[in-house]
N, C-alpha and C. Protein backbone atom coordinates (compact mmCIF):
# COMPACT_ATOMS: atom_id res chain seq x y z
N UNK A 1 -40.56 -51.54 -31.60
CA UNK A 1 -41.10 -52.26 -30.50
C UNK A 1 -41.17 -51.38 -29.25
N UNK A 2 -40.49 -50.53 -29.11
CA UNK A 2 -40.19 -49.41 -28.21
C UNK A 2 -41.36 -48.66 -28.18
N UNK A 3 -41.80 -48.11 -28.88
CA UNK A 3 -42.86 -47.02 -29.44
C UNK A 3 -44.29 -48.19 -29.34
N UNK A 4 -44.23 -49.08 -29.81
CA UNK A 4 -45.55 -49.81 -29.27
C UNK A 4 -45.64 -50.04 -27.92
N UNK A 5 -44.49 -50.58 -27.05
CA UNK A 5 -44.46 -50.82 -25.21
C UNK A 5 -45.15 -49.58 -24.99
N UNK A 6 -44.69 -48.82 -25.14
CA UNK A 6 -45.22 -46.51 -24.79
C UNK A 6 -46.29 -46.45 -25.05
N UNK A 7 -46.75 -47.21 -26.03
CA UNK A 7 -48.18 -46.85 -26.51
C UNK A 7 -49.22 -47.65 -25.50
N UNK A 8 -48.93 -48.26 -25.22
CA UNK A 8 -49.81 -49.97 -24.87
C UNK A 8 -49.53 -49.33 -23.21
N UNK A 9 -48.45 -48.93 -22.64
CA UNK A 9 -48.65 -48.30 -21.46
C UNK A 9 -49.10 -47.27 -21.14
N UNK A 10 -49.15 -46.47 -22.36
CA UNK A 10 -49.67 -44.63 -21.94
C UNK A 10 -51.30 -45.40 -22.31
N UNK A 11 -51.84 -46.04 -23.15
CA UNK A 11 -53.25 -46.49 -23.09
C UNK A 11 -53.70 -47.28 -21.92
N UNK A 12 -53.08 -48.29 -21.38
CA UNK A 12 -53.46 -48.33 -20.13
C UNK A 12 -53.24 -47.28 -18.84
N UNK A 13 -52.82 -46.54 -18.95
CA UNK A 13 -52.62 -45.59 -17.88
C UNK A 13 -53.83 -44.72 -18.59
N UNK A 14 -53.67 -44.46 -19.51
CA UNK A 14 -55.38 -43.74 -19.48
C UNK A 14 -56.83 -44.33 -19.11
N UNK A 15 -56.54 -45.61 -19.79
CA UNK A 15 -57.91 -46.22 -18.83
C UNK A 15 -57.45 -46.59 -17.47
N UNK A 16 -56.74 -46.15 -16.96
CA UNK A 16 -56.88 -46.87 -15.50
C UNK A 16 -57.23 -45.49 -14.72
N UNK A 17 -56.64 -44.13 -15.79
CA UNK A 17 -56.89 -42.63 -15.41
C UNK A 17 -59.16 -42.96 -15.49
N UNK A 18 -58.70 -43.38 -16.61
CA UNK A 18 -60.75 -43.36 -16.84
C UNK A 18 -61.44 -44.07 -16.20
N UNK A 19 -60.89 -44.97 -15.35
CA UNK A 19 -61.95 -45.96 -14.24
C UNK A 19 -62.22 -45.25 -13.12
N UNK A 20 -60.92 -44.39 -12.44
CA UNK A 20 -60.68 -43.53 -11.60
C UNK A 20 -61.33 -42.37 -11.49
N UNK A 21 -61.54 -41.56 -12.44
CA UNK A 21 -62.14 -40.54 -12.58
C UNK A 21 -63.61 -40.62 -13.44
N UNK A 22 -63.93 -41.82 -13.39
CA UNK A 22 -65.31 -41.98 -14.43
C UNK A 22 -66.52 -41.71 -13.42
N UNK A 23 -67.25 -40.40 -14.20
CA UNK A 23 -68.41 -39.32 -13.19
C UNK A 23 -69.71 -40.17 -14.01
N UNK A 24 -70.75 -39.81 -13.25
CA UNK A 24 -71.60 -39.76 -13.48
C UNK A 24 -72.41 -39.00 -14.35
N UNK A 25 -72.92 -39.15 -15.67
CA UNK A 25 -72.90 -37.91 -16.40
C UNK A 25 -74.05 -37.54 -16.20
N UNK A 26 -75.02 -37.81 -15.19
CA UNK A 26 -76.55 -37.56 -15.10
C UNK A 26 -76.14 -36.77 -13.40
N UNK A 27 -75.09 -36.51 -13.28
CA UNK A 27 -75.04 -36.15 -11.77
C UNK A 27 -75.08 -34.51 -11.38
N UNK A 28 -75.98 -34.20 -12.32
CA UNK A 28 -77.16 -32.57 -12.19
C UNK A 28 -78.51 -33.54 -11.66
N UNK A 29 -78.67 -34.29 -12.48
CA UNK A 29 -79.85 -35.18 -11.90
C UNK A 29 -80.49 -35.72 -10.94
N UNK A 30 -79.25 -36.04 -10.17
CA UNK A 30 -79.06 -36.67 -8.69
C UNK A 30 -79.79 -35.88 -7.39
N UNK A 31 -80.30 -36.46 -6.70
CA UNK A 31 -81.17 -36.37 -5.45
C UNK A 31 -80.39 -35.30 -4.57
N UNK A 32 -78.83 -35.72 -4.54
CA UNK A 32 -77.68 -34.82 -3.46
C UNK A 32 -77.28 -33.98 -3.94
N UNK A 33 -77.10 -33.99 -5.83
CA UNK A 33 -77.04 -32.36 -6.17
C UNK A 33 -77.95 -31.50 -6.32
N UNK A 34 -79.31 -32.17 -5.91
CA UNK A 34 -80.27 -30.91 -5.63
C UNK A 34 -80.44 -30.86 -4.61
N UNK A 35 -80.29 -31.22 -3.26
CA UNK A 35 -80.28 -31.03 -2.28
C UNK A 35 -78.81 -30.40 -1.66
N UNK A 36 -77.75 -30.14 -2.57
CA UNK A 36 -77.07 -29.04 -2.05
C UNK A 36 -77.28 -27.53 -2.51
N UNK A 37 -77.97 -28.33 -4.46
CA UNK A 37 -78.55 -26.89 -4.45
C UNK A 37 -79.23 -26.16 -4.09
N UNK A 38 -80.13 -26.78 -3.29
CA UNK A 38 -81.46 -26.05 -2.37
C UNK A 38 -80.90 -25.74 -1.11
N UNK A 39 -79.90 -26.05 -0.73
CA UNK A 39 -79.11 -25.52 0.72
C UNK A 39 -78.78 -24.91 0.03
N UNK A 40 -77.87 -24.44 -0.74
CA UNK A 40 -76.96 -23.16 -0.96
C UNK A 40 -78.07 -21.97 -1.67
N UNK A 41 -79.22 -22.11 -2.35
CA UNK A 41 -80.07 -21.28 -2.07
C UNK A 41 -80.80 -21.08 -1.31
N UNK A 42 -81.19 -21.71 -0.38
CA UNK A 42 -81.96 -21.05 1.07
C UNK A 42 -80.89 -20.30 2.01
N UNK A 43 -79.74 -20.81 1.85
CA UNK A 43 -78.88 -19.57 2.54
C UNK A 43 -78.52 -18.64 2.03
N UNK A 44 -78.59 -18.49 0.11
CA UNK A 44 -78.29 -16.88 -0.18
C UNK A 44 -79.58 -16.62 -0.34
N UNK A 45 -80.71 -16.73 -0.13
CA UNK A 45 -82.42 -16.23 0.11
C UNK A 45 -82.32 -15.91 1.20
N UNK A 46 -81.40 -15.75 2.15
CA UNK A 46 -81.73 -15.83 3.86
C UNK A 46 -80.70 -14.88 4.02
N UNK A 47 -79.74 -15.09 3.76
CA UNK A 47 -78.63 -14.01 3.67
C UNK A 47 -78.82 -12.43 2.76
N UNK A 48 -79.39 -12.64 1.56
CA UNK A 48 -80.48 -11.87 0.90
C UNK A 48 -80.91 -11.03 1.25
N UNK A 49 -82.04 -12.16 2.15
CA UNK A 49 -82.92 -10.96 2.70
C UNK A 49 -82.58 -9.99 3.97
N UNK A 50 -81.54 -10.61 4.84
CA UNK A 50 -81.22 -9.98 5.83
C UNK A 50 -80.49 -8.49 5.37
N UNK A 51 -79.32 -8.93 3.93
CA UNK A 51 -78.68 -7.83 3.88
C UNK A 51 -79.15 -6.69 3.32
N UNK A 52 -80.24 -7.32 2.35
CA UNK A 52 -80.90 -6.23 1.47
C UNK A 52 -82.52 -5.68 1.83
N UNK A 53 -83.07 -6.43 3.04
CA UNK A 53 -84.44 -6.14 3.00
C UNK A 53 -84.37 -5.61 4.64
N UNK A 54 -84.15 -6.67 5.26
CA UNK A 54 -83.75 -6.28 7.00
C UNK A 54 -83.45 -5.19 7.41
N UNK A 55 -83.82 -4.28 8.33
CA UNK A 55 -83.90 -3.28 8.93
C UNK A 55 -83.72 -2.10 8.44
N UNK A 56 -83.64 -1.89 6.93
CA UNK A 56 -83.66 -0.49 5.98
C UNK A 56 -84.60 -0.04 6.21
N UNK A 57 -85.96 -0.46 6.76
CA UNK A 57 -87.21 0.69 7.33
C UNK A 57 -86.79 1.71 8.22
N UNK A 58 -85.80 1.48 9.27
CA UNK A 58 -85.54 1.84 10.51
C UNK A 58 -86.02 3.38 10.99
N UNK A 59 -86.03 4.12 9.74
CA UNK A 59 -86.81 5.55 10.35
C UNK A 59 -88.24 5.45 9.89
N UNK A 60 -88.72 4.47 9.51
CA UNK A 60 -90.27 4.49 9.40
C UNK A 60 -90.71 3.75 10.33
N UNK A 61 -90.21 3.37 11.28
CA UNK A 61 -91.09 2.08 12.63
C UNK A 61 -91.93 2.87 13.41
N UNK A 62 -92.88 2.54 13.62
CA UNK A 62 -94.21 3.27 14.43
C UNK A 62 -93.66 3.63 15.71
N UNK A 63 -93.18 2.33 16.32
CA UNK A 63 -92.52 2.57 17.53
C UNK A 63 -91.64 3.57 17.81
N UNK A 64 -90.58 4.00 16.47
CA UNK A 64 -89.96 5.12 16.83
C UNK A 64 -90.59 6.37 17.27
N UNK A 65 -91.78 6.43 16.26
CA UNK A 65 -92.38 7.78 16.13
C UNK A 65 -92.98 7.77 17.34
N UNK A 66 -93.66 6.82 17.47
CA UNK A 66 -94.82 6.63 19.14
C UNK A 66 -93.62 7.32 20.09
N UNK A 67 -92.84 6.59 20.09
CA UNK A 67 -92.17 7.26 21.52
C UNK A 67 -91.21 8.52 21.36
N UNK A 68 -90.86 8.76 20.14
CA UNK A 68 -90.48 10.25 20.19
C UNK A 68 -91.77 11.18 20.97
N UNK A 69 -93.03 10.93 20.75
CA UNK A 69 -93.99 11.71 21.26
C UNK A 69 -94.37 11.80 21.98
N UNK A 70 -93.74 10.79 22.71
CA UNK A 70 -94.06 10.60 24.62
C UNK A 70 -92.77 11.52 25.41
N UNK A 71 -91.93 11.49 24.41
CA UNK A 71 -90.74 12.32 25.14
C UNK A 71 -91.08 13.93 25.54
N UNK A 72 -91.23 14.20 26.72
CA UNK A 72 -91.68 15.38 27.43
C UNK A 72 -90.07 16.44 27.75
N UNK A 73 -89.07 16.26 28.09
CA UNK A 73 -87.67 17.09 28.13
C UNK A 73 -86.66 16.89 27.74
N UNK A 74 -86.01 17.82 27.58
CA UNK A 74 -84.55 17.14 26.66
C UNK A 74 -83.52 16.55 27.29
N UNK A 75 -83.64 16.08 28.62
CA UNK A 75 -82.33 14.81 29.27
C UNK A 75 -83.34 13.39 28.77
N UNK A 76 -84.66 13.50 28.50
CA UNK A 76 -85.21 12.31 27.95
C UNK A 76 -85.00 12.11 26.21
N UNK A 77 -84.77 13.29 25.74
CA UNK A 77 -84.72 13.16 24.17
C UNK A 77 -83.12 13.00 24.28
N UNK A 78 -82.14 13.61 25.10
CA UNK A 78 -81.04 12.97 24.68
C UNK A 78 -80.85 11.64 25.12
N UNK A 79 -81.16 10.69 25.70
CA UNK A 79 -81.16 9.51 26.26
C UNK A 79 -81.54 8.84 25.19
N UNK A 80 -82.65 9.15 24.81
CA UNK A 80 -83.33 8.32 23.35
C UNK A 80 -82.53 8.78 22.12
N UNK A 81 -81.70 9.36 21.94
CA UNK A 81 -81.06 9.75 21.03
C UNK A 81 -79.90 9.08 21.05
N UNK A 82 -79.46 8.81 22.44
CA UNK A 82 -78.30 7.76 22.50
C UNK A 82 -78.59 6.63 21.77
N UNK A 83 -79.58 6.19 22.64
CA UNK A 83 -80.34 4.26 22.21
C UNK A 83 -80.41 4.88 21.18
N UNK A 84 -81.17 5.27 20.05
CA UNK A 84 -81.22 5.27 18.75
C UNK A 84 -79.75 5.10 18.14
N UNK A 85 -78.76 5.90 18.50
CA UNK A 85 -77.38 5.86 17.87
C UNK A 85 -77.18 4.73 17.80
N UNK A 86 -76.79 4.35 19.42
CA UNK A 86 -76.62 2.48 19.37
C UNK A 86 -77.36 1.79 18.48
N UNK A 87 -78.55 1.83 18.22
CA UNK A 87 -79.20 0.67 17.47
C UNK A 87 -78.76 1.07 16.23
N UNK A 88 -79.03 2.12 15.70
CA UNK A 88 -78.31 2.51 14.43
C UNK A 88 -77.40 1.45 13.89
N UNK A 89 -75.82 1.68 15.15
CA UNK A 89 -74.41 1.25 14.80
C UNK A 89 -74.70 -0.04 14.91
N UNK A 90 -75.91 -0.97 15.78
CA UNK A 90 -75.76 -2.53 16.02
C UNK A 90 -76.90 -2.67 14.46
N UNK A 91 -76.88 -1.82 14.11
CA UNK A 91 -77.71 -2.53 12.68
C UNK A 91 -76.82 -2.63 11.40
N UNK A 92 -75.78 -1.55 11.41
CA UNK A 92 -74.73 -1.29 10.62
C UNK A 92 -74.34 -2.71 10.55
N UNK A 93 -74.13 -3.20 12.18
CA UNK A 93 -72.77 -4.01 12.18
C UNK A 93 -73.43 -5.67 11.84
N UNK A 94 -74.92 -5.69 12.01
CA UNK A 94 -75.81 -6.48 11.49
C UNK A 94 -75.67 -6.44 10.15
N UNK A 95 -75.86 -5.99 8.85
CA UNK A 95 -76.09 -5.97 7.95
C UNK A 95 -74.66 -5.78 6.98
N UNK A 96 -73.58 -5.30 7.61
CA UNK A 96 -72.25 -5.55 7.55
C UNK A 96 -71.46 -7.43 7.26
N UNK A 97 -72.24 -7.42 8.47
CA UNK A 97 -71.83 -9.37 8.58
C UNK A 97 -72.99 -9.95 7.80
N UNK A 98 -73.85 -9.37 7.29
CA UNK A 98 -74.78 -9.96 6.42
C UNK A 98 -74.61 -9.77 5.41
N UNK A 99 -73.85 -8.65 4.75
CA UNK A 99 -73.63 -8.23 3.63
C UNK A 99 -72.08 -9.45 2.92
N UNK A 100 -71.32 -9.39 4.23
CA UNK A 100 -70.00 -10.47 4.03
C UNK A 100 -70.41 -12.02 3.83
N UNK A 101 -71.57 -12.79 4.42
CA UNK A 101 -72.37 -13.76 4.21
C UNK A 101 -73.03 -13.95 3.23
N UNK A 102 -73.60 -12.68 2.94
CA UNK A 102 -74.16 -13.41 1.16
C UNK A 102 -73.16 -13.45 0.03
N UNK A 103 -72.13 -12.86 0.54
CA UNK A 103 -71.01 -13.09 -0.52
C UNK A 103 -70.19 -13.94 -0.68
N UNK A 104 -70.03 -14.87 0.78
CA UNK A 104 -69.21 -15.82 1.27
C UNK A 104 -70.14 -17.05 0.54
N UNK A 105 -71.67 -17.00 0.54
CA UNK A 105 -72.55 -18.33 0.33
C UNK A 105 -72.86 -17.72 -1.34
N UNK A 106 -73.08 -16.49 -2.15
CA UNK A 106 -72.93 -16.79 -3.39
C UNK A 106 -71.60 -17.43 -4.00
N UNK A 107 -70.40 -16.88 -3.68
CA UNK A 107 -68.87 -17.29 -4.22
C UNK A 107 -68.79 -18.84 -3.64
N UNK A 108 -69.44 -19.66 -3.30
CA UNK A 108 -69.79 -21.25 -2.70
C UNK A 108 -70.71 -21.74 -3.97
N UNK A 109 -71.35 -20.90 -3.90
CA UNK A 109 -72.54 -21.47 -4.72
C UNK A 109 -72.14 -21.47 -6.58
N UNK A 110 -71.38 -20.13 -6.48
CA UNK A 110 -70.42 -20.05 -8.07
C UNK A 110 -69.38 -21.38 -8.12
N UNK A 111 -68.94 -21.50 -7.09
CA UNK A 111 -67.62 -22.84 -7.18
C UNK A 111 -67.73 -24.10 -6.84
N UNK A 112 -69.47 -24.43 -6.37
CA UNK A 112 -70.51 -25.64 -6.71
C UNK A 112 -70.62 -25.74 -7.85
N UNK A 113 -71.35 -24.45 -8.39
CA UNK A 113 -71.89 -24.73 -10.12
C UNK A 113 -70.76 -24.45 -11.11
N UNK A 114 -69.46 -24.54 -10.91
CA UNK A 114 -68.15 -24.25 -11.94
C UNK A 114 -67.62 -25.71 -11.21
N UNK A 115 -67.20 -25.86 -10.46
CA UNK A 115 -66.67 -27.58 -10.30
C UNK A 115 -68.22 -28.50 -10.99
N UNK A 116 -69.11 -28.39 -11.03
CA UNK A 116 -69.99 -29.10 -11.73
C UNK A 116 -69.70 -29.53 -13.22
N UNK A 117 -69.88 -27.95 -13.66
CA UNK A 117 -69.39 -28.00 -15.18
C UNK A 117 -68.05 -28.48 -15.30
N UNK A 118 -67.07 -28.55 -14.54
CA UNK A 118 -65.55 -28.57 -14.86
C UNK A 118 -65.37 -29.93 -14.48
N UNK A 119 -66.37 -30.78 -13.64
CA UNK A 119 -66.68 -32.42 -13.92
C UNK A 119 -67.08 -32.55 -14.96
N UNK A 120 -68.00 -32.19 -15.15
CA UNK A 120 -69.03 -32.60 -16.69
C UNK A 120 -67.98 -32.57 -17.52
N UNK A 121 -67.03 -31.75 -17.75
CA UNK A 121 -66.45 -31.10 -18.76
C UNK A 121 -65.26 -31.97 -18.81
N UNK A 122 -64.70 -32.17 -17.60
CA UNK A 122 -63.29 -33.21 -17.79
C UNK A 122 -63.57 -34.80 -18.07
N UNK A 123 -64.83 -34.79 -17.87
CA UNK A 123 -65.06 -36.60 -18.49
C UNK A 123 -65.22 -36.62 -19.69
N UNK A 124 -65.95 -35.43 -20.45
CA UNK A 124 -65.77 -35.21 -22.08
C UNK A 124 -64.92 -35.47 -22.29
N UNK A 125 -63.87 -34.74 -22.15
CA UNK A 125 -62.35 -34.60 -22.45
C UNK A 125 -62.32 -36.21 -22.36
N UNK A 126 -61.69 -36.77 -20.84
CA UNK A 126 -61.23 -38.32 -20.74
C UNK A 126 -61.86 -39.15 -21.68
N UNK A 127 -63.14 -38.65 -22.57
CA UNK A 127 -63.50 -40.06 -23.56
C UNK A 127 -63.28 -39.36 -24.72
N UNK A 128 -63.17 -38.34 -25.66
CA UNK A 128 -62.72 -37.59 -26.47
C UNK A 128 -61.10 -38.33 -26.56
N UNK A 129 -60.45 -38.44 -25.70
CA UNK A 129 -58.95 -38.47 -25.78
C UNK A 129 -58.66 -39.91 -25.94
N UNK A 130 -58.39 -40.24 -27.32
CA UNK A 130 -58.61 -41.98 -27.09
C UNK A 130 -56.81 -42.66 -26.89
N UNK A 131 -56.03 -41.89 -27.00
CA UNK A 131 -54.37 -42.58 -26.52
C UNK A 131 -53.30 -41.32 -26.90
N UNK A 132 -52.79 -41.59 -26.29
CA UNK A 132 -51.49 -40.23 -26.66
C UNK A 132 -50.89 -41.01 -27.03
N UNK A 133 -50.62 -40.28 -28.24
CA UNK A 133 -49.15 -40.14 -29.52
C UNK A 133 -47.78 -39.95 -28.68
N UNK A 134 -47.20 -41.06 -28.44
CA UNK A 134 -45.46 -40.71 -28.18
C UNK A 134 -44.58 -41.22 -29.08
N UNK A 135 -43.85 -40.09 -29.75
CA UNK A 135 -42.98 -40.21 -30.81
C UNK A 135 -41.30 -40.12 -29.90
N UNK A 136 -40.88 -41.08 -30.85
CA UNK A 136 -39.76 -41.25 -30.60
C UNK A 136 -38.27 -40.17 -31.00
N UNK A 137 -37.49 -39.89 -29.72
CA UNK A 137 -36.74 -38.62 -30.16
C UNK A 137 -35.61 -39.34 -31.04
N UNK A 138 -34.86 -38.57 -31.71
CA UNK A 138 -34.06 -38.96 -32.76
C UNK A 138 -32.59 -38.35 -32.18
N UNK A 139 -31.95 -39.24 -31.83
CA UNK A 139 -30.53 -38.83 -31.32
C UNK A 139 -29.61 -38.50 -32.35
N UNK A 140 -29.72 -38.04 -33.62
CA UNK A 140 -28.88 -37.81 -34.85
C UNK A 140 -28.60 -36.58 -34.33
């Protein structure tokens, strides 16, 4: 009679575990999980492009060349040689924090789509598991 009370309570404690935790199994389907998935890819498309496409021309800009050629003495070419340094280092430090952002919004976007599956995956489990076996210990 012991071993049936255990049973009849560990089965209700699982369905009361399965009312609690009962997902939606169409919830890839859903309106709000594609609309976080389309936020979390427009920000690693945006982050993307900043880190990998954004300002890597920087010695091909017309503008550079145009005005290297206007430069007539060298207290004007070292002046422009400064500003160039600077922009240089403020592009570094641009594409630095852009480079840390697409990594911050892919590793978001990996632990969106792994808590997804690891929902999907634990409600399998909760209906797969139809009562736990508790055996009784033997004091001999």
């Amino acid at each position: 009679m012991g071993i049936e009370h255990e049973d009849k309570q560990s089965n209700n404690l699982i369905n009361e575990v399965k009312l609690k935790t009962t997902i939606d199994r169409n919830i890839v389907g859903q309106p709000t999980w594609y609309l976080i998935l389309s936020i979390y890819a427009l920000l690693l498309t945006s982050t993307g492009f900043v880190t990998f496409f954004y300002n890597n021309n920087f010695s091909l800009r017309n503008e550079h060349i145009e005005q290297l050629a206007q430069i007539k003495n060298s207290e004007e070419l070292q002046i422009y040689e400064e500003m160039i340094l600077a922009e240089v280092q403020n592009i570094k430090d641009v594409n630095n924090i852009a480079n840390q952002a697409f990594n911050v919004v892919l590793g978001s976007l990996l632990g969106f789509l792994s808590a997804t599956l690891t929902t999907l995956d634990a409600n399998e489990d909760l209906e797969s598991s139809g009562s736990i076996n508790v055996k009784e210990k033997d004091d001999r």
